[in-house]
Protein backbone atom coordinates (compact mmCIF):
# COMPACT_ATOMS: atom_id res chain seq x y z
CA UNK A 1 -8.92 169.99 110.73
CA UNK A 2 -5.20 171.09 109.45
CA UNK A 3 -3.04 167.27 109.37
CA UNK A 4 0.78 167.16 109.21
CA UNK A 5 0.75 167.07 105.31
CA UNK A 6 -0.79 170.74 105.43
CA UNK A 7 1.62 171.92 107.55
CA UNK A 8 4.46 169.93 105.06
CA UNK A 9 2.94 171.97 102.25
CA UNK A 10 3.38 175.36 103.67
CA UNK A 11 7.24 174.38 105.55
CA UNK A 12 7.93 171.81 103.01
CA UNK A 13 9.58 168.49 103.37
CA UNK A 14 13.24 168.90 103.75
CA UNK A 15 14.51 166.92 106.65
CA UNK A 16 18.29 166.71 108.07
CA UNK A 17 19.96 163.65 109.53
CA UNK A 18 22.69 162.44 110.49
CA UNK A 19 24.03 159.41 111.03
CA UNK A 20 24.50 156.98 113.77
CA UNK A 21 28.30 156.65 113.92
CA UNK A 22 28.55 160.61 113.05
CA UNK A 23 30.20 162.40 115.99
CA UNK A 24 27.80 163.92 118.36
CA UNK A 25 29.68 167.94 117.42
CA UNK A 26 29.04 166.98 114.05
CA UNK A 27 25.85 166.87 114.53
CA UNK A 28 25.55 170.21 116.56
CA UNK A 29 27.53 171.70 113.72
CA UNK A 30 24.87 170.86 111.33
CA UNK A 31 22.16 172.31 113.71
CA UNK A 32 23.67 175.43 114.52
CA UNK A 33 24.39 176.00 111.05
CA UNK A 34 20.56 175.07 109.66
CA UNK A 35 18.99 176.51 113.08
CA UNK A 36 17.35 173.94 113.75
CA UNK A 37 16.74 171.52 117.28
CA UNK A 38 17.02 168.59 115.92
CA UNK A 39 18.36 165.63 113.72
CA UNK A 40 16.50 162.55 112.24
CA UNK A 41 18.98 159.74 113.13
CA UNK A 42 19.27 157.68 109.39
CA UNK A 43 21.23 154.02 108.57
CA UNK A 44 21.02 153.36 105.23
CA UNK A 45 17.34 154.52 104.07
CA UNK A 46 16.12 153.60 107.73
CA UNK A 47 15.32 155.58 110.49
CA UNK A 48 16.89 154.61 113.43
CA UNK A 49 16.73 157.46 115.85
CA UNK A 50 16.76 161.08 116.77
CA UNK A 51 19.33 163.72 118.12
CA UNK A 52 18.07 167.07 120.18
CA UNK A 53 19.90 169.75 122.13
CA UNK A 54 18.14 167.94 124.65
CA UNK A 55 19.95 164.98 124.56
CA UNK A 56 23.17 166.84 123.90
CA UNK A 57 22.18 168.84 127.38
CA UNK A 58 21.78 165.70 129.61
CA UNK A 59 24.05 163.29 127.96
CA UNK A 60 27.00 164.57 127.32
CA UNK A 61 27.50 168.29 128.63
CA UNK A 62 26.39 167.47 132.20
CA UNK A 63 28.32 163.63 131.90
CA UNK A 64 31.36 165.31 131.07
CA UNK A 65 31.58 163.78 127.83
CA UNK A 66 33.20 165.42 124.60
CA UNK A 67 31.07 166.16 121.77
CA UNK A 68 34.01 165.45 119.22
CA UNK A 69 34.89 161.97 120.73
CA UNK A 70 30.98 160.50 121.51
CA UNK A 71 29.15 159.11 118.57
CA UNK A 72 25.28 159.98 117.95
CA UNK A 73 24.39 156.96 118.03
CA UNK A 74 25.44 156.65 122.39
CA UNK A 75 23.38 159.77 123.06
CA UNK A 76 20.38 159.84 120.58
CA UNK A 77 16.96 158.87 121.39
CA UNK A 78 16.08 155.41 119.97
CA UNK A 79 12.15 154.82 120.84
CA UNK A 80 11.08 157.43 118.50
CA UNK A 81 7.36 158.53 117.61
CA UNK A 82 6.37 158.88 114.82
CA UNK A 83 3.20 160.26 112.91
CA UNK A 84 1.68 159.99 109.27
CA UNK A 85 1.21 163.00 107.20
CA UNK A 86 -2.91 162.17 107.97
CA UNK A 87 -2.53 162.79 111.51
CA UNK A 88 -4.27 165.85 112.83
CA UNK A 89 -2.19 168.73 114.59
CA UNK A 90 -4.34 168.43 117.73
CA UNK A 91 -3.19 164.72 117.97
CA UNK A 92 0.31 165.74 116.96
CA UNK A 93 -0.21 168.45 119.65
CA UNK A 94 -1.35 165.59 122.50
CA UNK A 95 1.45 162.98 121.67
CA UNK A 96 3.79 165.88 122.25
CA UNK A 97 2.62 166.62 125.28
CA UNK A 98 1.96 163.07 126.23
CA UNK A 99 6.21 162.12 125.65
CA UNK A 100 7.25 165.97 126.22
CA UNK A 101 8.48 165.76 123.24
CA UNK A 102 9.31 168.29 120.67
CA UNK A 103 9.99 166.83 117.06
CA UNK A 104 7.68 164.21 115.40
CA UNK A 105 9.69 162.38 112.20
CA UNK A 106 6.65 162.16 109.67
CA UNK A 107 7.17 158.70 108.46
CA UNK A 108 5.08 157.65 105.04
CA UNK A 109 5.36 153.67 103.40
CA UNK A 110 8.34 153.29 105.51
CA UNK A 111 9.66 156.36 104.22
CA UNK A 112 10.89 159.56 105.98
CA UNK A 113 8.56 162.43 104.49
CA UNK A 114 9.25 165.23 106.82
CA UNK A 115 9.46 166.50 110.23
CA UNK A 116 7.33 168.66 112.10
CA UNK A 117 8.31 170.58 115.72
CA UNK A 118 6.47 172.00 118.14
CA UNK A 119 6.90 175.25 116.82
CA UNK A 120 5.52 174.21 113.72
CA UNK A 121 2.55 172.68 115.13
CA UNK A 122 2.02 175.32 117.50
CA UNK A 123 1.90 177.90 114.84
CA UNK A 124 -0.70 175.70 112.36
CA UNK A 125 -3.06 175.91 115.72
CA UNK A 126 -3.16 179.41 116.02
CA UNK A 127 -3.63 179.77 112.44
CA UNK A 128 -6.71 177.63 112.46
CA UNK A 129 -8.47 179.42 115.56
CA UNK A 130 -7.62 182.67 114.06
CA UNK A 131 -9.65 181.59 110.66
CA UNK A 132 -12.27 180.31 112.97
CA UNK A 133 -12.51 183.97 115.01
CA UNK A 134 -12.78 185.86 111.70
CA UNK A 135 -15.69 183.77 110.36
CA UNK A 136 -17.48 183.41 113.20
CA UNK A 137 -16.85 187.56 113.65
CA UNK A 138 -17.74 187.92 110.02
CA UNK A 139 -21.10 185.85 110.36
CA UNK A 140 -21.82 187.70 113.56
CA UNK A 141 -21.58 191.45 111.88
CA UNK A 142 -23.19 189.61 108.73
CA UNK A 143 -19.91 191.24 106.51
């Protein structure tokens, strides 16, 4: 079974935040400019949250809100999952679709160690049943 900390060794560990009293078009400036979905919402060496285009979608476009003027920390998600780097990517896979979520923080001794998407996880699955199909093809033809 491939866990989080395979998929960390292949995508690596680098993981961008933000923090909680950053402005919210900050925080879309540092997305658009990494292309990525997400932010890992840090205080100090804690995290405290997470920002999506999700939450930029329902909490502040469609509120009328401005970007510049709202802090992270009034639109981010607070309640965040999490997962260890043991965790397999079919669980990752279930808690996803469980919270209909998209981004898992990969937390490790208290620490932030990484962060994994759907995407990622997505992509680690198909990997795996592919490997599967060509050894079960190659046992088959006896090759």
């Amino acid at each position: 079974m491939t866990t989080v900390r395979d998929i960390m060794k292949d995508k690596g560990t680098q993981v961008w935040t933000i923090g909680p009293d950053d402005s919210v078009f900050d925080a879309l400036s540092i997305m658009a400019e990494k292309e990525i979905g997400a932010l890992v919402v840090v205080e100090g060496d804690r995290a405290v949250g997470i920002l999506s285009e999700r939450d930029y979608a329902r909490k502040v476009i469609l509120k009328g809100k401005s970007s510049r003027e709202t802090p992270v920390r009034k639109i981010m998600t607070s309640k965040v999952c999490y997962v260890a780097p043991e965790r397999t990517v079919d669980e990752c896979m279930a808690l996803m679709t469980d919270k209909t979520i998209r981004h898992l923080p990969v937390m490790e001794n208290d620490g932030l160690v990484g962060l994994v998407s759907i995407g990622d996880v997505v992509k680690s699955m198909i990997s795996e049943r592919e490997f599967i199909i060509e050894q079960l093809e190659a046992y088959i033809t006896g090759s």
